[in-house]
Protein backbone atom coordinates (compact mmCIF):
# COMPACT_ATOMS: atom_id res chain seq x y z
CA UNK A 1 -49.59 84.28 -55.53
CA UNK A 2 -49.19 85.83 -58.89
CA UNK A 3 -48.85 84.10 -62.00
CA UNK A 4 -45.05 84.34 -62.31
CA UNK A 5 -44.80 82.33 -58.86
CA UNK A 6 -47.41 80.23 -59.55
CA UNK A 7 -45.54 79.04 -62.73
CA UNK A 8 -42.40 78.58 -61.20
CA UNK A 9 -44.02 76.59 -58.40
CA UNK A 10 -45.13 74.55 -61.06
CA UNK A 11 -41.66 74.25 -63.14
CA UNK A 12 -40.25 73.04 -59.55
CA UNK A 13 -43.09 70.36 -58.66
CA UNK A 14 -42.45 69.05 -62.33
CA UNK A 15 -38.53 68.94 -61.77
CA UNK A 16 -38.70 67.06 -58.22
CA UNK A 17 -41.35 64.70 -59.57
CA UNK A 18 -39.23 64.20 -62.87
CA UNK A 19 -35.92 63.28 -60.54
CA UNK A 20 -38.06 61.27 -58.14
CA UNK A 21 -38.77 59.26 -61.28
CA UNK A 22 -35.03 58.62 -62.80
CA UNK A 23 -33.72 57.83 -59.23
CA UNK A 24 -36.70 54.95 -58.70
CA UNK A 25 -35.85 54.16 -62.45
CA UNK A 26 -32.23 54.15 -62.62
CA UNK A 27 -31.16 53.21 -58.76
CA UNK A 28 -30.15 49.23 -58.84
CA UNK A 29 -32.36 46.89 -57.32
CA UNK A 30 -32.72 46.25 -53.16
CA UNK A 31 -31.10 43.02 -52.72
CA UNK A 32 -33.34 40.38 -51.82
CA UNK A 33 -30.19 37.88 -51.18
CA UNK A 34 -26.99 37.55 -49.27
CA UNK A 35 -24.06 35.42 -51.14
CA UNK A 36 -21.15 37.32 -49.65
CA UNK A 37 -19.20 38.07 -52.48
CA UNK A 38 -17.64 41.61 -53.59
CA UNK A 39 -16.27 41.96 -57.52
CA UNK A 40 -13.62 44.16 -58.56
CA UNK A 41 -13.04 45.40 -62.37
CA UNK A 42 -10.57 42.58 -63.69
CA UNK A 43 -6.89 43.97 -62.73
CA UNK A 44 -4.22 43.33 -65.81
CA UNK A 45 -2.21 40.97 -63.16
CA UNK A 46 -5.49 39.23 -63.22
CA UNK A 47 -6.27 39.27 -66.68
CA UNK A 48 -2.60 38.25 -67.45
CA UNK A 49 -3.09 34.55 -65.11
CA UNK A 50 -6.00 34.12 -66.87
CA UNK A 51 -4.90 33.58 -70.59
CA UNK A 52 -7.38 31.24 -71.42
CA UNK A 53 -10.15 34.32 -71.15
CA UNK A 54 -10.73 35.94 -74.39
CA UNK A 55 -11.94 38.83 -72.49
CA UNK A 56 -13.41 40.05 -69.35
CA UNK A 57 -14.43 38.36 -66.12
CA UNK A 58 -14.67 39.97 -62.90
CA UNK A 59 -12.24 39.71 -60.00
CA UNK A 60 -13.54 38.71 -56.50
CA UNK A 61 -12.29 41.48 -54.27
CA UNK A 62 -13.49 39.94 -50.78
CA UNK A 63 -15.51 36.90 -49.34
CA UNK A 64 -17.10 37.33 -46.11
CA UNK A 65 -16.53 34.74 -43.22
CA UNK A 66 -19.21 32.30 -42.76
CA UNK A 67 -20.85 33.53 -45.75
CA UNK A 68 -22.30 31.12 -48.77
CA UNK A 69 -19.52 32.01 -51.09
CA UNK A 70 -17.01 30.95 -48.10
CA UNK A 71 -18.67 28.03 -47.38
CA UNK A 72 -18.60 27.22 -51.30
CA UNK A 73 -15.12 27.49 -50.90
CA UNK A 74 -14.44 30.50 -53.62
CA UNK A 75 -11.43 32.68 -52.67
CA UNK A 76 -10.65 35.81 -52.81
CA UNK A 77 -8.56 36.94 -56.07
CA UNK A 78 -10.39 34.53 -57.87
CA UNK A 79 -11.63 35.45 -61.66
CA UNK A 80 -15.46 35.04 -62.04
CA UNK A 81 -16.01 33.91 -66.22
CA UNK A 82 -19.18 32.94 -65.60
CA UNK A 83 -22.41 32.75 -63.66
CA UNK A 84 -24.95 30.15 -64.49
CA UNK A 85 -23.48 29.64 -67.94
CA UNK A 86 -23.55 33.66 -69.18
CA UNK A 87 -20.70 34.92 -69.99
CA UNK A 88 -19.57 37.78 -67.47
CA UNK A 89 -17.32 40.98 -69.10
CA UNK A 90 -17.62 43.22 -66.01
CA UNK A 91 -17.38 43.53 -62.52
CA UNK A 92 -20.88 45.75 -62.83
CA UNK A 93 -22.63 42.92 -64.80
CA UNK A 94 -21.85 40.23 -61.95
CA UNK A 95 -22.94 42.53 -59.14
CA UNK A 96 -26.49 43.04 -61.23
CA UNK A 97 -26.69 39.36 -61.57
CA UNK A 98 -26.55 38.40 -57.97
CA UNK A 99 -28.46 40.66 -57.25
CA UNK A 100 -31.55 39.60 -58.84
CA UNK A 101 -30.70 36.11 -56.88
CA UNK A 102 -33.18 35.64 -53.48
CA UNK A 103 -32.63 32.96 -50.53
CA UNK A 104 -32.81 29.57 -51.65
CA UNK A 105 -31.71 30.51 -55.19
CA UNK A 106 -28.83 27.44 -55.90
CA UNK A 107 -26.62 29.48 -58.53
CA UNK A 108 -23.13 28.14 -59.92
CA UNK A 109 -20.25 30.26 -61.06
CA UNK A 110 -17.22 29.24 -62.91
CA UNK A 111 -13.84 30.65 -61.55
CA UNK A 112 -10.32 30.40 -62.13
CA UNK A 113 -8.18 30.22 -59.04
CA UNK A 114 -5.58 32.60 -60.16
CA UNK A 115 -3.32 32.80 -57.15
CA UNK A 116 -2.00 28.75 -58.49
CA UNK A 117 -1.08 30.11 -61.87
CA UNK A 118 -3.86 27.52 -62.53
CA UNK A 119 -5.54 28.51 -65.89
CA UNK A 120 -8.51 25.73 -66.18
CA UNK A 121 -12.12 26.97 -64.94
CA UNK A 122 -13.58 25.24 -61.93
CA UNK A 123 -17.65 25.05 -61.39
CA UNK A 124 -18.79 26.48 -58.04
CA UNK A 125 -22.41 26.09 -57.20
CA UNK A 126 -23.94 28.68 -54.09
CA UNK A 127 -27.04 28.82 -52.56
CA UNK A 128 -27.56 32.61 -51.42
CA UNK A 129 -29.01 32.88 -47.64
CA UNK A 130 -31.83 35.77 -46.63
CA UNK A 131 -29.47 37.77 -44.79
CA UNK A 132 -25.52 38.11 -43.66
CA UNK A 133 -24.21 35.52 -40.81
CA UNK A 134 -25.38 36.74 -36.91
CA UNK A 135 -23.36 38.88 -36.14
CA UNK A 136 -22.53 40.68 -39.33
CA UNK A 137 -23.79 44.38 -39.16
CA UNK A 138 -23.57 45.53 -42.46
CA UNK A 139 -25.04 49.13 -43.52
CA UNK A 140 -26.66 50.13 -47.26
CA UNK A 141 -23.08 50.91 -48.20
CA UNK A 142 -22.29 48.22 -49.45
CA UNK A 143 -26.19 46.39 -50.22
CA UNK A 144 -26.20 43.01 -48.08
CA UNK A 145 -24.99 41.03 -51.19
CA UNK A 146 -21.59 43.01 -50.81
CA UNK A 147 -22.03 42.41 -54.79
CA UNK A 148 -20.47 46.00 -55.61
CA UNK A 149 -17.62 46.86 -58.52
CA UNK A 150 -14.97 48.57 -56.73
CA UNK A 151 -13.07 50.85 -58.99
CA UNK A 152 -9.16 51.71 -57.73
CA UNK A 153 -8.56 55.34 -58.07
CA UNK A 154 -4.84 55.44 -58.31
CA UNK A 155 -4.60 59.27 -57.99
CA UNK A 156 -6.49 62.15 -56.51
CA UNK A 157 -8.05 64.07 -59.75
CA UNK A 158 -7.66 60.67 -61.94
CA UNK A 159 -10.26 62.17 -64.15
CA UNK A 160 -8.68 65.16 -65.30
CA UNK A 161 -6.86 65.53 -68.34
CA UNK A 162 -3.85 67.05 -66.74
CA UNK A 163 -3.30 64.69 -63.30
CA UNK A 164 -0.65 63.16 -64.70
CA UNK A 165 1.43 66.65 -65.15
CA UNK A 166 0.61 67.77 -61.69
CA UNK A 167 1.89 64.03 -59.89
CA UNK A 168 4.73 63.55 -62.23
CA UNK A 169 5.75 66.54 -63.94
CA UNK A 170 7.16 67.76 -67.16
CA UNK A 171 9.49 65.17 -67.47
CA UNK A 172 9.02 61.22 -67.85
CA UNK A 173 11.17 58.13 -65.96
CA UNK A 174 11.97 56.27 -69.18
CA UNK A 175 13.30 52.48 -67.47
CA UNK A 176 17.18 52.17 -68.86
CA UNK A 177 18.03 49.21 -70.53
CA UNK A 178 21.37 47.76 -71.79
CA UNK A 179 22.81 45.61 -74.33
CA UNK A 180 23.18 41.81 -74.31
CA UNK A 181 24.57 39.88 -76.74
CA UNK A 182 26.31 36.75 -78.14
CA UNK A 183 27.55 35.60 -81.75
CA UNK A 184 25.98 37.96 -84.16
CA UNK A 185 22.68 37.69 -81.93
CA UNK A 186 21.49 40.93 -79.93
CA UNK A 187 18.86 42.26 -77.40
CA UNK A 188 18.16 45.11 -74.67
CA UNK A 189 17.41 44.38 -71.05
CA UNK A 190 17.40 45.98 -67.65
CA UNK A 191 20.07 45.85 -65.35
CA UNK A 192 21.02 42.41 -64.06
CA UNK A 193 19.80 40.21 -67.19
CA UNK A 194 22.05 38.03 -68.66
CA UNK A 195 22.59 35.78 -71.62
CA UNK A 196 20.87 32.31 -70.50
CA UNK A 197 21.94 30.86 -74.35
CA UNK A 198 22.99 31.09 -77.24
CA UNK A 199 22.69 28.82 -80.70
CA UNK A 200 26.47 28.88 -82.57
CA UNK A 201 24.25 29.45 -85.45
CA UNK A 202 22.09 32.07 -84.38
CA UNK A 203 19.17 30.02 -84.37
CA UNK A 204 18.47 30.00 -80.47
CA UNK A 205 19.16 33.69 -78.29
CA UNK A 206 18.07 33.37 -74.77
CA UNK A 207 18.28 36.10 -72.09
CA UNK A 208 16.83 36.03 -68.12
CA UNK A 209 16.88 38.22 -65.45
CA UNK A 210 19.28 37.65 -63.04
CA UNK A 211 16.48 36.85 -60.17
CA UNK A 212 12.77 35.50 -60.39
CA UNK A 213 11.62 33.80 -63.37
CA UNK A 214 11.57 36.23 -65.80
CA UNK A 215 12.67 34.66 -69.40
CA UNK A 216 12.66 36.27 -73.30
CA UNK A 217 13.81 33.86 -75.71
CA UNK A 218 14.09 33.93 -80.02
CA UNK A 219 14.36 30.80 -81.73
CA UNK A 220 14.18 29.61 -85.65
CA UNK A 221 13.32 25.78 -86.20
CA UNK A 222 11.83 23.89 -89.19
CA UNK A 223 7.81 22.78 -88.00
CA UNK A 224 7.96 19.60 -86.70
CA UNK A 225 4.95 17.86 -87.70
CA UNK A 226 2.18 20.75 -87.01
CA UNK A 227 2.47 24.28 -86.04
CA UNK A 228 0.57 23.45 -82.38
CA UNK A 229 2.77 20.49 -81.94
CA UNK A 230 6.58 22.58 -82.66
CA UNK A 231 5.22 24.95 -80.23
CA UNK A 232 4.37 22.66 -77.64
CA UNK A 233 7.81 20.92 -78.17
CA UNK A 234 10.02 24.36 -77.81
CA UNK A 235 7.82 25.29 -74.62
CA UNK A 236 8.29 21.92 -73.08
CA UNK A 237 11.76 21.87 -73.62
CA UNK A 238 12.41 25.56 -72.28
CA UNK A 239 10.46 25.13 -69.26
CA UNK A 240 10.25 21.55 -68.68
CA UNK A 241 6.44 21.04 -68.58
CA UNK A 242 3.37 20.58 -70.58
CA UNK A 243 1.40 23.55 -71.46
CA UNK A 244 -1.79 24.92 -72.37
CA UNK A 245 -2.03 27.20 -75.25
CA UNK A 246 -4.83 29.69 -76.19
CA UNK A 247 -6.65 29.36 -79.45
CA UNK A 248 -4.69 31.73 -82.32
CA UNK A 249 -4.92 35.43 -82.46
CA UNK A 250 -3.45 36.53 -85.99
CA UNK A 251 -1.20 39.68 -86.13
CA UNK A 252 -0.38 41.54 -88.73
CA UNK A 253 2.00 40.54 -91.75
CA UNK A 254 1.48 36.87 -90.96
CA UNK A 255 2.63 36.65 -87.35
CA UNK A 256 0.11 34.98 -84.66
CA UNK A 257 0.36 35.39 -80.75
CA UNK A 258 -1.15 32.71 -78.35
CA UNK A 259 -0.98 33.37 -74.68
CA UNK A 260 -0.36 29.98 -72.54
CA UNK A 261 0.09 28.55 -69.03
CA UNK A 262 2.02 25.28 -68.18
CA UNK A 263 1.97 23.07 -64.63
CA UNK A 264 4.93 24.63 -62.77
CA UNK A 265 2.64 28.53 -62.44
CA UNK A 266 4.62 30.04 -65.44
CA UNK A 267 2.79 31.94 -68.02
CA UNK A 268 3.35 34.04 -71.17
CA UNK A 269 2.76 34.54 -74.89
CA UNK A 270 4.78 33.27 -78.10
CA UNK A 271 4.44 35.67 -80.80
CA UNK A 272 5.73 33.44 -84.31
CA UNK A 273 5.26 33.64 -88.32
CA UNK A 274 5.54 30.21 -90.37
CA UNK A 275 6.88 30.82 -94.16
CA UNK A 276 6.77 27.62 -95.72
CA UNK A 277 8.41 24.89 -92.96
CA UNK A 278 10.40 27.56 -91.12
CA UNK A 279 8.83 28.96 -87.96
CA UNK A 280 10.67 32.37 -86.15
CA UNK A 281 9.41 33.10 -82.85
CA UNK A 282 9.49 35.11 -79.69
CA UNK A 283 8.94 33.74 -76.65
CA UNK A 284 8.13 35.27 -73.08
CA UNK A 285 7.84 33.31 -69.59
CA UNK A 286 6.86 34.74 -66.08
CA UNK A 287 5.77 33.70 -63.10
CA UNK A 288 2.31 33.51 -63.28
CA UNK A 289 1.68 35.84 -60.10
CA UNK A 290 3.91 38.52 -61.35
CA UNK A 291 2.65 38.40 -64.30
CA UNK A 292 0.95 41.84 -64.49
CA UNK A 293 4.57 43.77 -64.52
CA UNK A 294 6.51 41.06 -65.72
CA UNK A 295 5.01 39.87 -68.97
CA UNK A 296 4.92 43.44 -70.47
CA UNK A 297 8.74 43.63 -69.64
CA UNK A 298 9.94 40.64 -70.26
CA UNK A 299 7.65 40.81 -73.94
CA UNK A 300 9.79 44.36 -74.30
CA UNK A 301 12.88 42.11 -73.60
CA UNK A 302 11.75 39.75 -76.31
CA UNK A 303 10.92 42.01 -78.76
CA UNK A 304 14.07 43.78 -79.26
CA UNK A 305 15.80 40.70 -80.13
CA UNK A 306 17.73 40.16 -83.85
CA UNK A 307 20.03 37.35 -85.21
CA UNK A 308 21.40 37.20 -88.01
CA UNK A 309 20.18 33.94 -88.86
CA UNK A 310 19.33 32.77 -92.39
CA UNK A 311 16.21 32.18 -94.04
CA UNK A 312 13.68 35.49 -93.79
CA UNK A 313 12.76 36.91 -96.18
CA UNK A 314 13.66 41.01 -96.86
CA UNK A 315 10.57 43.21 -95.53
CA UNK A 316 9.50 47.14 -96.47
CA UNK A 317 8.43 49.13 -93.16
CA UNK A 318 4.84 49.69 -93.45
CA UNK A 319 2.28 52.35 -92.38
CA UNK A 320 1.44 50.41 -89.23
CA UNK A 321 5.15 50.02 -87.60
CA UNK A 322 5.48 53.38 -85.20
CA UNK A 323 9.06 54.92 -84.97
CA UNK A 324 9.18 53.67 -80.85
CA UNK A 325 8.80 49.93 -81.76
CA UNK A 326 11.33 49.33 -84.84
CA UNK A 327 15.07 49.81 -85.31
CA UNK A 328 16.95 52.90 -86.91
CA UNK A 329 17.27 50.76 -90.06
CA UNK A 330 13.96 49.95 -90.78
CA UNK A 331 12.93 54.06 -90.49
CA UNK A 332 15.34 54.00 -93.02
CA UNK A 333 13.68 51.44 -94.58
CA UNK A 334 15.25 48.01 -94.50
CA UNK A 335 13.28 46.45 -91.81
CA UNK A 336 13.41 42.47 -91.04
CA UNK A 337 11.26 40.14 -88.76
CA UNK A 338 12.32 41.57 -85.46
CA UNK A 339 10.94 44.91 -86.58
CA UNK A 340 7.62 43.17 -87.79
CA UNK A 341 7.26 41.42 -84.82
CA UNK A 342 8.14 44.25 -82.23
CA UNK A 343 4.86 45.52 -83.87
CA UNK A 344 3.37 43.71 -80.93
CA UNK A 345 4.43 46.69 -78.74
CA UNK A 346 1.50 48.16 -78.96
CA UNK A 347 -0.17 45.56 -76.84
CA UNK A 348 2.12 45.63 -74.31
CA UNK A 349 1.87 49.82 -74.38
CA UNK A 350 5.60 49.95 -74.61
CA UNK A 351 8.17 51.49 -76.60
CA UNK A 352 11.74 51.85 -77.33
CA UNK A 353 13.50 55.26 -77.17
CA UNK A 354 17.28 56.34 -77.09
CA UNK A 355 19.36 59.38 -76.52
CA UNK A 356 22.52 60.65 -78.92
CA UNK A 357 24.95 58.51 -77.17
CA UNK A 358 23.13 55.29 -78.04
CA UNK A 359 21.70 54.82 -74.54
CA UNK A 360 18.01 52.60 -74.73
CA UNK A 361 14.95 53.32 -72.94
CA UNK A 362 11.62 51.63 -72.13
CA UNK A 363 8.65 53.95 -72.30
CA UNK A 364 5.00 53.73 -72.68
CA UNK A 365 4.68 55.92 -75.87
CA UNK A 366 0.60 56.80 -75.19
CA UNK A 367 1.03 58.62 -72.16
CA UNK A 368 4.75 59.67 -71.88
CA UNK A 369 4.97 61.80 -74.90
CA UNK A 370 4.95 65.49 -74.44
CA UNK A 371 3.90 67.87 -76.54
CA UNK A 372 5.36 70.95 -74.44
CA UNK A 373 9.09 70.31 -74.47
CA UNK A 374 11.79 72.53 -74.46
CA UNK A 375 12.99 71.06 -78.46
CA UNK A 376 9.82 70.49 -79.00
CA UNK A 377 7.07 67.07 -79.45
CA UNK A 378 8.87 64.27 -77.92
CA UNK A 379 9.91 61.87 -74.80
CA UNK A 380 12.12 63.72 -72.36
CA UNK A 381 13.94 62.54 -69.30
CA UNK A 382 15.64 64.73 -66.62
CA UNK A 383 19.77 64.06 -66.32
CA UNK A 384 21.64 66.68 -64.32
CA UNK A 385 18.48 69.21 -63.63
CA UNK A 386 18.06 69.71 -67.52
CA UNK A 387 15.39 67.69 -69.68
CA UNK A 388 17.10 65.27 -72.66
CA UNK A 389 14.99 64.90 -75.24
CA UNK A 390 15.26 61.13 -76.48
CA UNK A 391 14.53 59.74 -80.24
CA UNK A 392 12.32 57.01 -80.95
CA UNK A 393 13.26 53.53 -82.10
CA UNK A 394 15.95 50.60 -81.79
CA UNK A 395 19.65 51.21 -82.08
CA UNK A 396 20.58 47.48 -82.89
């Protein structure tokens, strides 16, 4: 062999021995442990029924029959916070912690049973077995702890910058929404919503869907006694039970959002702004199982509400409101709360839209704006085979 093939001989050895290395480095531990459980990444139906989570958790996807999880009694759908007191933010981190776990090893997790709407943790405690029940033929896909992250891959190509063109084409399905109203208090819904109530001065506006629990609700009080204890009072009083509310989260230009559950399986946020004893607020309630659609909708719902009520104060549009969550007035400058608040939006990754003859649209302004249209950068939907191109922002 000459020294050109004896080099590349060489080059070759040194590249199998170099990825013989990574994979014993980098592959995950063999299992030494059976517990039964699977994780999922945390869905946002999930996340939504489990407001008292600051952030992450892992979803159980499945629990084997007969297996230590079952006979602990956790449940599939359940949210995993926690497992032996550290704090879990992934599916991936949960799976690597059982998996260090061997038989015998007593280990306690702290789950939320989402499928009650319940929203207080419960303490589990397992003890993992050697191997799965007799029986139970189980290959190295999955490892015997079945303590994988399963990651939902909605479409063929997700990863590719342009799958979404290719599935859905050049034109987007904004959701149509209509106008509500009563007294000099307005809003924008979908079909089949109606006005629930209505304050004779515009201190109360109150819309629902016409089936399933699906509520939006704006309402201007004086605080009664503390902040915590007003809102506990006007969510008591709309739903007719207690409730649990989430520690603050402030917003921008004063406003603060806490999420919150109550007895009955209802759920949502209240998004409000105190200025001196006056609180305004905006109030969302769902079903606590539906809450992955509904509490984005119903918050969209919420969000376009406006009375003309007394008492707040004139506001200036700032460089943070986008076009898709305020009205026509306040691009032209004279915003008020509504527009202020509806800066929430963003959260909920919707938007408001409408076309030249004042008809409203829902939209998710991220991934629905197109850059190729026929009149150019904008949100288009298709009416009579030709493509409408529809203009950011409130009409009310």
């Amino acid at each position: 062999m000459g020294l050109k093939g004896t080099i590349v001989s060489v080059v070759i050895g040194l590249a199998l021995f170099a990825g013989v290395v990574f994979h014993a480095v980098h592959r995950p531990a063999k299992p030494r442990g059976f517990s039964g459980l699977q994780f999922a990444a945390l869905s946002p139906a999930a996340a939504s029924r489990t407001p008292l989570l600051v952030r992450g958790g892992a979803e159980i996807a499945a629990v084997m029959d007969a297996s230590p999880a079952d006979k602990a009694k956790i449940k599939s759908g359940e949210v995993v916070s926690a497992i032996d007191g550290v704090t879990i933010h992934s599916a991936q981190q949960a799976s690597e912690l059982v998996r260090k776990h061997q038989a015998g090893d007593r280990v306690v997790f702290t789950v939320y049973d989402i499928t009650k709407g319940e929203v207080h943790p419960r303490d589990v405690a397992l003890t993992f077995d050697a191997a799965p029940p007799a029986g139970k033929k189980l290959s190295l896909r999955p490892p015997r702890t079945l303590a994988k992250e399963v990651f939902g891959q909605p479409y063929p190509t997700a990863h590719a910058a342009w799958a979404r063109q290719i599935y859905l084409g050049a034109t987007i399905r904004p959701q149509a929404l209509s106008g509500l109203g009563s007294g000099q208090c307005n809003a924008f819904a979908p079909q089949g919503w109606r006005v629930a109530a209505h304050a004779p001065d515009n201190s109360l506006f109150h819309v629902m869907a016409g089936s399933g629990f699906l509520h939006a609700i704006h309402t201007i009080s004086d605080v009664q006694g503390d902040t915590d204890a007003t809102l506990r009072g006007i969510l008591g009083k709309a739903f007719n039970s207690p409730v649990t509310l989430t520690p603050s989260q402030k917003r921008p230009d004063g406003f603060v959002v806490r999420d919150y559950g109550n007895a009955k399986g209802g759920t949502g946020f209240v998004l409000y702004r105190v200025s001196g004893n006056r609180i305004a607020l905006w109030l969302v309630g769902v079903a606590g199982a539906e809450a992955g659609w509904a509490k984005p909708l119903a918050g969209a719902v919420a969000l376009s509400m406006r009375c003309a009520a007394p008492g707040a104060p004139p506001l200036v549009k700032a460089d943070h409101l986008t076009d898709t969550s305020v009205s026509l007035r306040c691009q032209q400058g004279a915003c008020d709360e509504s527009d202020f608040a509806a800066s929430y939006l963003k959260v909920l990754r919707l938007g408001y839209v409408h076309n030249l003859k004042g008809d409203m649209f829902l939209v998710h302004p991220r991934k629905d704006f197109w850059l190729n249209g026929a009149e150019g950068p904008g949100y288009y939907h298709q009416v009579g085979g030709e493509n409408e191109k529809l203009m950011p922002g409130r009409i009310n």
